[in-house]
C-alpha atoms as a PDB file:
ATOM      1  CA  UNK A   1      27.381  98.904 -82.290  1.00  0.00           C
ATOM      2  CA  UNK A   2      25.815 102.095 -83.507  1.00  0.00           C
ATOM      3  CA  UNK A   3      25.695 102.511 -87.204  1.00  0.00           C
ATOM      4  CA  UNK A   4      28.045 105.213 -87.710  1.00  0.00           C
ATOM      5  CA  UNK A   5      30.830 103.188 -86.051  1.00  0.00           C
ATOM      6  CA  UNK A   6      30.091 100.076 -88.589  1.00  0.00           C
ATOM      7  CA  UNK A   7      30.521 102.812 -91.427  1.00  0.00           C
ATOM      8  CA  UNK A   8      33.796 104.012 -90.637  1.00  0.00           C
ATOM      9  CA  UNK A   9      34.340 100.329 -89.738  1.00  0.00           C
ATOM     10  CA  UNK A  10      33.886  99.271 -93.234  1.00  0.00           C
ATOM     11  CA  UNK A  11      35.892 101.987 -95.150  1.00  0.00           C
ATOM     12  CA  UNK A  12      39.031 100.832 -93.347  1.00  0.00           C
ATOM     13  CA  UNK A  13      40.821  97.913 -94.993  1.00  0.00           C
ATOM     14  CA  UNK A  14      42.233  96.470 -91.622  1.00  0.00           C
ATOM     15  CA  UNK A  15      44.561  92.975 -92.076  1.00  0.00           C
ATOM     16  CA  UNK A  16      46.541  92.254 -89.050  1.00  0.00           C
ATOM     17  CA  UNK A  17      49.309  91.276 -91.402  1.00  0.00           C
ATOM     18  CA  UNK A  18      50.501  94.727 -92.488  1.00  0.00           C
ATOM     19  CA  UNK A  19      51.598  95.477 -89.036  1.00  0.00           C
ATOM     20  CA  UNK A  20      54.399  92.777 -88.984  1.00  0.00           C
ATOM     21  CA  UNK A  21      56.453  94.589 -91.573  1.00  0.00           C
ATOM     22  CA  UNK A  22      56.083  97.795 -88.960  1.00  0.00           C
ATOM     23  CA  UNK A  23      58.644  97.122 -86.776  1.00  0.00           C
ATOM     24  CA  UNK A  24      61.326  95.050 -89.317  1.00  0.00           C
ATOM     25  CA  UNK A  25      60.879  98.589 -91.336  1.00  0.00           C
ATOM     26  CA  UNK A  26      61.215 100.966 -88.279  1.00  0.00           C
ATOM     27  CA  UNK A  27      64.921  98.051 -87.527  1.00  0.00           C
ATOM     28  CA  UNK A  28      65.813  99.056 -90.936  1.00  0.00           C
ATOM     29  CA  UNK A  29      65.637 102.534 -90.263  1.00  0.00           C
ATOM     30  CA  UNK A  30      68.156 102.343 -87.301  1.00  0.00           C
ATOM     31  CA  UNK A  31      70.450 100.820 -90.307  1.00  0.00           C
ATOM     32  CA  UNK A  32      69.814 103.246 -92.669  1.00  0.00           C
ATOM     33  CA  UNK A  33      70.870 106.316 -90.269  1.00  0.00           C
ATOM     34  CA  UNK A  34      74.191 104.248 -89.025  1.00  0.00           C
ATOM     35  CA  UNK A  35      75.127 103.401 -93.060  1.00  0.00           C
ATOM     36  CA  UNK A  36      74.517 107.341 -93.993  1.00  0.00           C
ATOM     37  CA  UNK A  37      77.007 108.475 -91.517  1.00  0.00           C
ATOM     38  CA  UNK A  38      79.836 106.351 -91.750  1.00  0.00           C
ATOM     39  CA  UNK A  39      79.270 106.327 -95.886  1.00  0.00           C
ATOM     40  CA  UNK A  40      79.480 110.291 -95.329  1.00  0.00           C
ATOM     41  CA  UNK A  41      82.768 110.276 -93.012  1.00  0.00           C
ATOM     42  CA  UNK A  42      84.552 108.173 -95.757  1.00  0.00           C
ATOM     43  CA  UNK A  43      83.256 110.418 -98.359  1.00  0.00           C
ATOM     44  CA  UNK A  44      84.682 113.883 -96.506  1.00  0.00           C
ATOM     45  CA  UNK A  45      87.939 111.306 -95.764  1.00  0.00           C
ATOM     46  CA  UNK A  46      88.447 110.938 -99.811  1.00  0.00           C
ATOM     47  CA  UNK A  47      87.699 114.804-100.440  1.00  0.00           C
ATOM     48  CA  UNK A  48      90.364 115.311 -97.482  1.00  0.00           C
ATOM     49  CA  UNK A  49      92.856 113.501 -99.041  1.00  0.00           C
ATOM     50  CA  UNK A  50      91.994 113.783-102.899  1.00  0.00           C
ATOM     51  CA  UNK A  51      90.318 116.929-102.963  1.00  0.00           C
ATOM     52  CA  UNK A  52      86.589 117.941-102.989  1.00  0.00           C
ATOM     53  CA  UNK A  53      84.230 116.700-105.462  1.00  0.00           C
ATOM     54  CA  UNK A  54      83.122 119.610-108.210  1.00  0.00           C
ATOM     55  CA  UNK A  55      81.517 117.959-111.164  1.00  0.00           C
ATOM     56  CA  UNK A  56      80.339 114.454-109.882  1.00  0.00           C
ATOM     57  CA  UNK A  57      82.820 111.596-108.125  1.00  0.00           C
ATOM     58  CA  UNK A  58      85.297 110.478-110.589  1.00  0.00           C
ATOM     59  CA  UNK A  59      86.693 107.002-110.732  1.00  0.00           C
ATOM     60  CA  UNK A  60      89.738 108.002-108.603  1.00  0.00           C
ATOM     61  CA  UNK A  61      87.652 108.993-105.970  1.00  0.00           C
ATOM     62  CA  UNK A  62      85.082 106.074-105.915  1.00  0.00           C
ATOM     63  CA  UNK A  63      88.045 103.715-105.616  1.00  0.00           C
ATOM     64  CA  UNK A  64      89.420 105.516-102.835  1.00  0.00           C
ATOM     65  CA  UNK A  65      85.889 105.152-101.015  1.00  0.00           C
ATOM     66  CA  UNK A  66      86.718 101.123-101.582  1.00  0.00           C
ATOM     67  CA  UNK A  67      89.695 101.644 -99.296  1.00  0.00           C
ATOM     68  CA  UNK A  68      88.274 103.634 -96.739  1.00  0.00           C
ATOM     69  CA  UNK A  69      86.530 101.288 -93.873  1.00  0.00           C
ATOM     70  CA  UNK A  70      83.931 103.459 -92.861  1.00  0.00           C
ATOM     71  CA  UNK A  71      82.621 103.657 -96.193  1.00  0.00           C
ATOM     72  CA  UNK A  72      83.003 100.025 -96.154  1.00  0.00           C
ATOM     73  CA  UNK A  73      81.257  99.675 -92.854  1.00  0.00           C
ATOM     74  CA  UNK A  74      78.497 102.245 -93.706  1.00  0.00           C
ATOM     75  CA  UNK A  75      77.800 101.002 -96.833  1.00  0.00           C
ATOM     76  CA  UNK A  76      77.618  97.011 -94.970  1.00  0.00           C
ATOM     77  CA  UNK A  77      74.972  98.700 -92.387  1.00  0.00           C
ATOM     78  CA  UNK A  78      72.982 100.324 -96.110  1.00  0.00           C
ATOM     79  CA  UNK A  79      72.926  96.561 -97.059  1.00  0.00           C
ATOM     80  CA  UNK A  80      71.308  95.533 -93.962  1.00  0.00           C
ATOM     81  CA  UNK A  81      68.397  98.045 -94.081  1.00  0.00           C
ATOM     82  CA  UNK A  82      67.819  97.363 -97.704  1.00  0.00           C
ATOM     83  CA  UNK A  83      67.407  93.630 -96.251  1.00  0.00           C
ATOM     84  CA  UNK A  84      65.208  94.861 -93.362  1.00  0.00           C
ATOM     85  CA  UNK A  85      63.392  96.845 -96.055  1.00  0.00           C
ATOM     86  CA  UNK A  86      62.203  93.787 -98.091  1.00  0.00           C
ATOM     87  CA  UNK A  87      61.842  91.833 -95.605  1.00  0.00           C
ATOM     88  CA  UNK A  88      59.093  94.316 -94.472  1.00  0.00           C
ATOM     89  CA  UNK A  89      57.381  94.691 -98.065  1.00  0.00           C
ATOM     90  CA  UNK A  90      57.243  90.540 -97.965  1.00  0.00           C
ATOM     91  CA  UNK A  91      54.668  91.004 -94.803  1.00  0.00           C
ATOM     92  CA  UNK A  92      52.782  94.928 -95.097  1.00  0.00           C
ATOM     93  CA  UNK A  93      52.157  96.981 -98.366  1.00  0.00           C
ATOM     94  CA  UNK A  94      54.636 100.052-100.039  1.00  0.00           C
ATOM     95  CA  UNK A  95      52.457 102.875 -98.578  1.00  0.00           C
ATOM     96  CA  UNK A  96      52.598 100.890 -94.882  1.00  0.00           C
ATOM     97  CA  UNK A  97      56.416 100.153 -94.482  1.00  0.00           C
ATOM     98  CA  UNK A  98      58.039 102.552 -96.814  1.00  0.00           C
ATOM     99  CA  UNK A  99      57.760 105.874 -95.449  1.00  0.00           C
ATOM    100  CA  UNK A 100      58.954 104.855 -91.766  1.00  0.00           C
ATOM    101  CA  UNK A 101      62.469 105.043 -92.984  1.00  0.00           C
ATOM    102  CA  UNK A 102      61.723 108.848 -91.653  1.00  0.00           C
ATOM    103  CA  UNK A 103      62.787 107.840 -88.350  1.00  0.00           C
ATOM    104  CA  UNK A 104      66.174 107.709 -89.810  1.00  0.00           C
ATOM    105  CA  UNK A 105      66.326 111.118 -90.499  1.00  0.00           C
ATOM    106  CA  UNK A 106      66.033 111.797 -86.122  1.00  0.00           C
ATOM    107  CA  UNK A 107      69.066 109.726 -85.938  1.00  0.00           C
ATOM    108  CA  UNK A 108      70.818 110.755 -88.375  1.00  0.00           C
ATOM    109  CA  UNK A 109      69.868 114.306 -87.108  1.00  0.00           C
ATOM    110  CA  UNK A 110      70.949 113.673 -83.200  1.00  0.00           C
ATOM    111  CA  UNK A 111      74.147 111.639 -84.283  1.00  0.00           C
ATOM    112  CA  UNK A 112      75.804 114.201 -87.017  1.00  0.00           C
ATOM    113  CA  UNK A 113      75.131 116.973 -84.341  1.00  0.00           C
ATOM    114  CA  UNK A 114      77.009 115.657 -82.104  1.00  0.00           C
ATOM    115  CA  UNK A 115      79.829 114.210 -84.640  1.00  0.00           C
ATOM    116  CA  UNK A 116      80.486 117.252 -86.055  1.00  0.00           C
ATOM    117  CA  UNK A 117      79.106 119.654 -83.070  1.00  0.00           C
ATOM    118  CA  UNK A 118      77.232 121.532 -85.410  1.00  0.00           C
ATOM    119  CA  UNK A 119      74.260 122.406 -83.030  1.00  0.00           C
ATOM    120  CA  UNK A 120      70.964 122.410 -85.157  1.00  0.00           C
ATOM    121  CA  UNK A 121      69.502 125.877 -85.164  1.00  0.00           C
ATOM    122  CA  UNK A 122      65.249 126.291 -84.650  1.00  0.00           C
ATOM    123  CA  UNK A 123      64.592 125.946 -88.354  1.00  0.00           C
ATOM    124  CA  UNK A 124      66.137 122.724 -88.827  1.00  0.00           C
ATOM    125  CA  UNK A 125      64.318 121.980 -85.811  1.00  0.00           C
ATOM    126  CA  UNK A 126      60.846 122.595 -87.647  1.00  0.00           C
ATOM    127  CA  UNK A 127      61.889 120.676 -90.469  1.00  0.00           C
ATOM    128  CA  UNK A 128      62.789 117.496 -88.597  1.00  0.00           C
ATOM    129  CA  UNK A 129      59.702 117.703 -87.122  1.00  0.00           C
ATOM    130  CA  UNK A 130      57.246 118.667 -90.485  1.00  0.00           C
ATOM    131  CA  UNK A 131      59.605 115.695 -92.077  1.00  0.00           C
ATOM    132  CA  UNK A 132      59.158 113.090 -89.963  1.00  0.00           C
ATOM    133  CA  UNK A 133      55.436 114.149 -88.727  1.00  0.00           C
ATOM    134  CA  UNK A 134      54.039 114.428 -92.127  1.00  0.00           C
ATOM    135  CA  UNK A 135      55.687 110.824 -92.785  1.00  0.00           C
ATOM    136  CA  UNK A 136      54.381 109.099 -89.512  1.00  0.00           C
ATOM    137  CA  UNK A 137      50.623 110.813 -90.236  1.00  0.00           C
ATOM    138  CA  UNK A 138      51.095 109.200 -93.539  1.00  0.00           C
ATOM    139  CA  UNK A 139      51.880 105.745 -92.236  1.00  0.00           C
ATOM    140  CA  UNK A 140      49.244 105.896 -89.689  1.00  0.00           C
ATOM    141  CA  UNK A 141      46.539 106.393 -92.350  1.00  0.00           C
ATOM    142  CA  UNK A 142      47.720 104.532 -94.591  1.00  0.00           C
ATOM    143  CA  UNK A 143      48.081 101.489 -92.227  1.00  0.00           C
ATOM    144  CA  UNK A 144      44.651 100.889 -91.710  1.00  0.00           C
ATOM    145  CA  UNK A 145      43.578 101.807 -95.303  1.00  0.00           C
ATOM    146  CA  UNK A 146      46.180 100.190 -97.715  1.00  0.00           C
ATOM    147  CA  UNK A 147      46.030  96.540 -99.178  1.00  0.00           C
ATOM    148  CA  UNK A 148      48.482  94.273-100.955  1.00  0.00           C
ATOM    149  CA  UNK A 149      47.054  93.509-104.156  1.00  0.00           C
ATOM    150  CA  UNK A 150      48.677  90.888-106.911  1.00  0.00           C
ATOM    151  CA  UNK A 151      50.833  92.389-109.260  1.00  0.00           C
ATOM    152  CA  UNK A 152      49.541  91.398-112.784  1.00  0.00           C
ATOM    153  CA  UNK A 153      51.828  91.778-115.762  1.00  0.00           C
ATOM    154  CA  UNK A 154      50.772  95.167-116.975  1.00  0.00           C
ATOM    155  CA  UNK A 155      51.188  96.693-114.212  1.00  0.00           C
ATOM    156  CA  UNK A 156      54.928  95.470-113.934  1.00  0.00           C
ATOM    157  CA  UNK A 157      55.215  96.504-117.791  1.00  0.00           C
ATOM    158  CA  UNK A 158      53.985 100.581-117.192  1.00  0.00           C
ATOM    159  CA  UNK A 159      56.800 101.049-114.066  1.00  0.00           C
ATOM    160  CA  UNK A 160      59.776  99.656-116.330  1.00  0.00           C
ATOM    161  CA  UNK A 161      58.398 101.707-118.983  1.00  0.00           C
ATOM    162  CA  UNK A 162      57.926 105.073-116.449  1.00  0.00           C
ATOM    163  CA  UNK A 163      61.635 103.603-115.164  1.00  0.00           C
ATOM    164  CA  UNK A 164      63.293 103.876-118.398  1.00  0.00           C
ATOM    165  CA  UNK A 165      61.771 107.462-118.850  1.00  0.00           C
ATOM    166  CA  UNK A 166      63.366 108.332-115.435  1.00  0.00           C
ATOM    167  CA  UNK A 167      66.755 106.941-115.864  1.00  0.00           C
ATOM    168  CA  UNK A 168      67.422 108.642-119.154  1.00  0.00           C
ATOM    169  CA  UNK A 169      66.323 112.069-117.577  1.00  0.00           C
ATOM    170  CA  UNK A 170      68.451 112.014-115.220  1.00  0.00           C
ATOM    171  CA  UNK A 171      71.204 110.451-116.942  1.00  0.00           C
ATOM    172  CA  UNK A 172      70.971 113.234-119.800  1.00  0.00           C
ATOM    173  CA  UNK A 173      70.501 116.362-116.731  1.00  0.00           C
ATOM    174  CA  UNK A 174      73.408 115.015-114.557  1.00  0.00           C
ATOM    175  CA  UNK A 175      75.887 114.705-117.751  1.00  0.00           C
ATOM    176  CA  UNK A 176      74.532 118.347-118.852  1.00  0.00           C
ATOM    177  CA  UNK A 177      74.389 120.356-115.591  1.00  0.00           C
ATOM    178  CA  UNK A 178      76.695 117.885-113.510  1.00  0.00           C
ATOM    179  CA  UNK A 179      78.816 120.921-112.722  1.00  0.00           C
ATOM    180  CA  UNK A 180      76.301 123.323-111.202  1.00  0.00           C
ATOM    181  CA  UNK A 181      74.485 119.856-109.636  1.00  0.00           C
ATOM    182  CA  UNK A 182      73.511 121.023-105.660  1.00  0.00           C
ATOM    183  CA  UNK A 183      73.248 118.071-102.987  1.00  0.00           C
ATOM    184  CA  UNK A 184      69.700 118.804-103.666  1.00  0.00           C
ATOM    185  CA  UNK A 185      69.327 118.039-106.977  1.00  0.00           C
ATOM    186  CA  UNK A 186      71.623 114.641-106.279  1.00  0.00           C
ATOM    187  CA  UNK A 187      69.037 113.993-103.470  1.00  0.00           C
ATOM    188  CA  UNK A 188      65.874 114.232-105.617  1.00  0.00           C
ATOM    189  CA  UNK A 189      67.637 112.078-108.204  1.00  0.00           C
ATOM    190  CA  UNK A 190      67.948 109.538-105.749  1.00  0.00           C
ATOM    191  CA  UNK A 191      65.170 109.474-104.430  1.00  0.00           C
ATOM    192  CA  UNK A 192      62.981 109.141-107.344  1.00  0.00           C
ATOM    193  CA  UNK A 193      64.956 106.153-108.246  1.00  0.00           C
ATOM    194  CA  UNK A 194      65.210 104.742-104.658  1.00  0.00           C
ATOM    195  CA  UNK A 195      61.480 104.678-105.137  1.00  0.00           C
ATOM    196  CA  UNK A 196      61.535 102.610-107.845  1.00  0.00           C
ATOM    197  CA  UNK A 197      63.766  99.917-106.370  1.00  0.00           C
ATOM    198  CA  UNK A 198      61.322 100.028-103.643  1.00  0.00           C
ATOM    199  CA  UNK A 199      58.882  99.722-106.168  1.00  0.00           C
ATOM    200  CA  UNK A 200      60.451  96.873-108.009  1.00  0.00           C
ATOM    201  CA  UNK A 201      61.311  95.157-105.116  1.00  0.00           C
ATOM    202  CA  UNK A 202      57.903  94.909-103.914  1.00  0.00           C
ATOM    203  CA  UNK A 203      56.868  93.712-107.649  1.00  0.00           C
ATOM    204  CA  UNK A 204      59.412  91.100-107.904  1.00  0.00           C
ATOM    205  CA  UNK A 205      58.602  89.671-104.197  1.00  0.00           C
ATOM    206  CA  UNK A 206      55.335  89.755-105.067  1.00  0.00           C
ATOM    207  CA  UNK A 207      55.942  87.858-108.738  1.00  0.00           C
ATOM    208  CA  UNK A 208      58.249  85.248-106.255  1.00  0.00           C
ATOM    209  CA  UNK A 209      55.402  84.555-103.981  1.00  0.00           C
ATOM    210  CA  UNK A 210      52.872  83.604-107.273  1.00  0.00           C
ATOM    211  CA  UNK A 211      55.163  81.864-108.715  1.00  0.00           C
ATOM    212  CA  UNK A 212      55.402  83.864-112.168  1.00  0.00           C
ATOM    213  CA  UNK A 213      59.540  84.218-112.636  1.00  0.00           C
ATOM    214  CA  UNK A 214      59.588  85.242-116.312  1.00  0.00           C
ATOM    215  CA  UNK A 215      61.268  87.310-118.758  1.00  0.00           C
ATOM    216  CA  UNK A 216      59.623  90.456-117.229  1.00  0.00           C
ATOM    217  CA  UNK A 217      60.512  89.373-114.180  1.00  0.00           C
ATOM    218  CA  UNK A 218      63.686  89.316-114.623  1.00  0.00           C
ATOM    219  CA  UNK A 219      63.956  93.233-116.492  1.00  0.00           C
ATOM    220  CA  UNK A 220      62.616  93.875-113.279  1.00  0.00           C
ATOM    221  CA  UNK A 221      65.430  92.864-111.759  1.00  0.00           C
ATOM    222  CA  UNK A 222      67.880  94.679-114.368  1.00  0.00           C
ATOM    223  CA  UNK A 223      66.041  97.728-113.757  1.00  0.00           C
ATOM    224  CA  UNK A 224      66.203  97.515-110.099  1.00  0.00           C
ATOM    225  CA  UNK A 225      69.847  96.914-110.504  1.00  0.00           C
ATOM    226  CA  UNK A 226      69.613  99.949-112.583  1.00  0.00           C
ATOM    227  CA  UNK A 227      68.354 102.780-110.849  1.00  0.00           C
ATOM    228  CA  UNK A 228      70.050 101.468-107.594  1.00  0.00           C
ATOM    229  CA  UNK A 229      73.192 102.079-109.393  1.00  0.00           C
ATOM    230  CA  UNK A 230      72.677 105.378-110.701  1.00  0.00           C
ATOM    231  CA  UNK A 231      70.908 106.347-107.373  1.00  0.00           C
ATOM    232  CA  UNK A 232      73.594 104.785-105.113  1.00  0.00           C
ATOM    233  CA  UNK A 233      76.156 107.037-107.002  1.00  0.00           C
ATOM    234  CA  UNK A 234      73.725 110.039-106.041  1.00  0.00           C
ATOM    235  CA  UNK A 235      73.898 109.805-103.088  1.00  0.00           C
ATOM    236  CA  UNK A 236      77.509 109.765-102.706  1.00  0.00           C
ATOM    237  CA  UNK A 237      77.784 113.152-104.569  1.00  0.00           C
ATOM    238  CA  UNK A 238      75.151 114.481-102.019  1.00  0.00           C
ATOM    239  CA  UNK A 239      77.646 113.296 -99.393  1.00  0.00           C
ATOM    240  CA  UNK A 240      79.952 115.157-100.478  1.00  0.00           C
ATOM    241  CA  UNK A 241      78.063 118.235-100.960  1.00  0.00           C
ATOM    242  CA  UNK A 242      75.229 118.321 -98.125  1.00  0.00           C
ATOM    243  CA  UNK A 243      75.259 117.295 -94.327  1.00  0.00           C
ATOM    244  CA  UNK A 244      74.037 113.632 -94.390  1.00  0.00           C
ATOM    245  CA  UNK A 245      70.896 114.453 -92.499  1.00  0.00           C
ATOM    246  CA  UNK A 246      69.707 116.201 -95.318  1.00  0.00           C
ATOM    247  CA  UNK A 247      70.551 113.245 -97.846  1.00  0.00           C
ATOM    248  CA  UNK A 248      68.804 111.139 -95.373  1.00  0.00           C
ATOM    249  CA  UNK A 249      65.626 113.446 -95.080  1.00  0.00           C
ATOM    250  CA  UNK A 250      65.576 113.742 -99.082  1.00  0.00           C
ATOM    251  CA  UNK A 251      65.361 110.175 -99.153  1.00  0.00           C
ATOM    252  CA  UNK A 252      63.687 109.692 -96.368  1.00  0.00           C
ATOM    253  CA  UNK A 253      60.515 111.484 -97.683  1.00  0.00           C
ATOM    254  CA  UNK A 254      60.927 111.732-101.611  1.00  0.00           C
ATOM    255  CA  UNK A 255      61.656 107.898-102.130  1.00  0.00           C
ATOM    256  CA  UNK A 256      58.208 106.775-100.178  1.00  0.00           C
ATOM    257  CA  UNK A 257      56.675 109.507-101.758  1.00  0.00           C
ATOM    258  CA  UNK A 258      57.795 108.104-105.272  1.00  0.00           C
ATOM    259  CA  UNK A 259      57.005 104.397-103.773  1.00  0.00           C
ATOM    260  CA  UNK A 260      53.802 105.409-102.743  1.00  0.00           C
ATOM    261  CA  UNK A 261      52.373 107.265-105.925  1.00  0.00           C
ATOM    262  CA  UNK A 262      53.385 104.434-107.918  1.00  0.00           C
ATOM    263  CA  UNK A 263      51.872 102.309-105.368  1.00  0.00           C
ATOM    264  CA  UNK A 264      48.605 104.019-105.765  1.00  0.00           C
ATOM    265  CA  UNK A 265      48.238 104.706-109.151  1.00  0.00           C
ATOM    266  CA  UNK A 266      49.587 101.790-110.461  1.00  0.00           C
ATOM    267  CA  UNK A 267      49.779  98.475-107.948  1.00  0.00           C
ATOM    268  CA  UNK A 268      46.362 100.109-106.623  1.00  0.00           C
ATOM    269  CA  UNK A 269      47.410  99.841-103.033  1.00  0.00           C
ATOM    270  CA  UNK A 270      44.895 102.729-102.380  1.00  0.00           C
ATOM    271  CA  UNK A 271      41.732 101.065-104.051  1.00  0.00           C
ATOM    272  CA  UNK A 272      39.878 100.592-101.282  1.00  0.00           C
ATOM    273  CA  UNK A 273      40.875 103.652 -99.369  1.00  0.00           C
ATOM    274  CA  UNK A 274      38.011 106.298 -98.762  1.00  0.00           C
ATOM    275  CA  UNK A 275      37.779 109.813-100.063  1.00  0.00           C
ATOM    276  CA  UNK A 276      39.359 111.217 -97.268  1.00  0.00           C
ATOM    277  CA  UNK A 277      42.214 108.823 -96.711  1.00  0.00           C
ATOM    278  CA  UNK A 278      43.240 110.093-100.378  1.00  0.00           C
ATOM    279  CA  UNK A 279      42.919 113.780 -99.223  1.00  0.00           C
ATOM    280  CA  UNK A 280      44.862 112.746 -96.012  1.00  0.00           C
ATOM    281  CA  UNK A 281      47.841 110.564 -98.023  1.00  0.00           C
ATOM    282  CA  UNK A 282      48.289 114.302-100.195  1.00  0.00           C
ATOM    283  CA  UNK A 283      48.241 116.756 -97.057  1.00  0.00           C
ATOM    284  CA  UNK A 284      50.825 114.839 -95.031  1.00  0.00           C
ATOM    285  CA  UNK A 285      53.096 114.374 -97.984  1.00  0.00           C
ATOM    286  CA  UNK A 286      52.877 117.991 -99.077  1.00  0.00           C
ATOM    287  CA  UNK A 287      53.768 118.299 -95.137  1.00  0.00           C
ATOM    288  CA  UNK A 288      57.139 115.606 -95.671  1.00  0.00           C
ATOM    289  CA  UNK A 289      58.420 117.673 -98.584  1.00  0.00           C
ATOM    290  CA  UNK A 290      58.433 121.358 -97.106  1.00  0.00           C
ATOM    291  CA  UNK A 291      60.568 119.809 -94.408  1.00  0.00           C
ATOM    292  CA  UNK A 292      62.821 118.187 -96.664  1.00  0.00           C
ATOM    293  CA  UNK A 293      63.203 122.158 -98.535  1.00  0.00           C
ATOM    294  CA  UNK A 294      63.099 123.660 -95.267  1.00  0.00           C
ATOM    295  CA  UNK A 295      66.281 121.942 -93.825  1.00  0.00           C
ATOM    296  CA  UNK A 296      68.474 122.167 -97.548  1.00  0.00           C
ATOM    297  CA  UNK A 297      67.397 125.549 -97.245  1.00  0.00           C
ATOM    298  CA  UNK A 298      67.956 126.315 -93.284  1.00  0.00           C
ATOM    299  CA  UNK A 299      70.297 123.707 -92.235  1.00  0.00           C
ATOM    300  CA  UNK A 300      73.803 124.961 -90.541  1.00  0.00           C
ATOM    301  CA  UNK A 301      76.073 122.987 -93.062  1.00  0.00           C
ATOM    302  CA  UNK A 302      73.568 123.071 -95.716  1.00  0.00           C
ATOM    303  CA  UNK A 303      74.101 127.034 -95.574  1.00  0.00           C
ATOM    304  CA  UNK A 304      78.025 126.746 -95.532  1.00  0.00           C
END
């Protein structure tokens, strides 16, 4: 084999493993897109019937979303992707599996076009496509450079610290602004903290696996319970003041994106990657977001 092949050979961390978690993600996915749209029908049901949301669901309104049964349904089909989703982080690392919860965001795009027969115009188009392209670039790379490394007990201690930053910053913004809050501000909310249940997730499987269930452990737990919380009631707000393609493409792109920093910086998922694989993660993520700002900013509902 000539030597320059052997090179590039040995700068990619290849481990047949990773790929398993590939297609139980990409199943997920499918989930995630079904869960969004019924969870945003019974959202636009309650505004219907209760009137529209201006300062953040009240407790009225989030009962009323118990009652309705596709809220009930979508939010049944959420719970099956988030299984999907760890399932996938037991076999392949965050930077792998995360980010291919993109391919939500075409499903979600097709199926609320034809729902509400809003056809998309060109620019949404783009975005779609800078969305979900930046994201699959990313996975491709990262597939063949990532590795699952152990999670030591530092590491676990800096995210619940970084975690606890997060939730009272958006805690303190959401109770100050909560009346000028945009589906877009709701969406990057939520996705910050869906990246670190992602996060946490991973962690605590991880912990499982080496057998180290401890007090830290279980904060982990409480703080994935946590920010799933505050993000899950997020998202519902975006629902009812976005299409639910963009909430999905928000999510989509900024929760892997948080996943995957953390996942690099911290869990050190990205040790082993070469120089340009790092270059390559930042391009394609840049990439993700402009599409996420291009379709809040160009999408046909999004602009009503």
């Amino acid at each position: 084999m000539p030597p320059e092949l052997l090179q590039i050979g040995e700068q990619i961390a290849f481990d047949p493993k990773q790929f398993i978690g590939i297609p139980i993600a990409l199943v997920g996915a499918v989930f995630l897109s079904l869960g969004a749209q019924f969870q945003h029908r019974g959202v636009a049901k309650v505004e219907a019937r209760i009137g529209e949301v201006e300062s953040g669901l009240n407790a009225k309104q989030m009962m009323a979303l118990l009652a309705r049964p596709s809220w009930v349904v979508g939010t049944l089909m959420l719970g099956l992707a988030v299984v999907f989703q760890l399932t996938s982080l037991g076999f392949s690392p965050i930077i792998v599996v995360q980010p291919l919860g993109a391919v939500a965001l075409v499903i979600t795009a097709v199926l609320n076009s034809r729902i509400s027969k809003v056809k998309l115009n060109r620019s949404s188009v783009i975005s779609i496509v800078l969305c979900v392209g930046g994201v699959g670039l990313f996975v491709l790379v990262a597939a063949f450079t990532a590795v699952d490394k152990p999670v030591t007990a530092a590491d676990l201690a800096v995210i619940l610290i970084v975690l606890a930053v997060v939730l009272v910053i958006l805690s303190v913004l959401f109770l100050t602004f909560r009346k000028t809050f945009k589906a877009l501000m709701y969406i990057v909310g939520a996705g910050v903290l869906y990246g670190f249940v992602a996060t946490l997730a991973k962690v605590i499987i991880s912990r499982l696996f080496q057998s180290q269930f401890d007090g830290l452990t279980i904060l982990a737990v409480v703080g994935l319970l946590a920010a799933f919380a505050l993000g899950g009631y997020f998202v519902q707000n975006a629902y009812a003041s976005g299409p639910p393609d963009l909430v999905i493409a928000g999510l989509t792109v900024i929760d892997p994106l948080v996943a995957v920093a953390i996942g690099i910086t911290v869990l050190g998922e990205a040790s082993q990657a070469p120089l340009w694989a790092l270059f390559a993660y930042l391009a394609f993520g840049l990439v993700a977001i402009l599409g996420v700002f291009g379709l809040a900013r160009y999408h046909p509902q999004a602009q009503r």
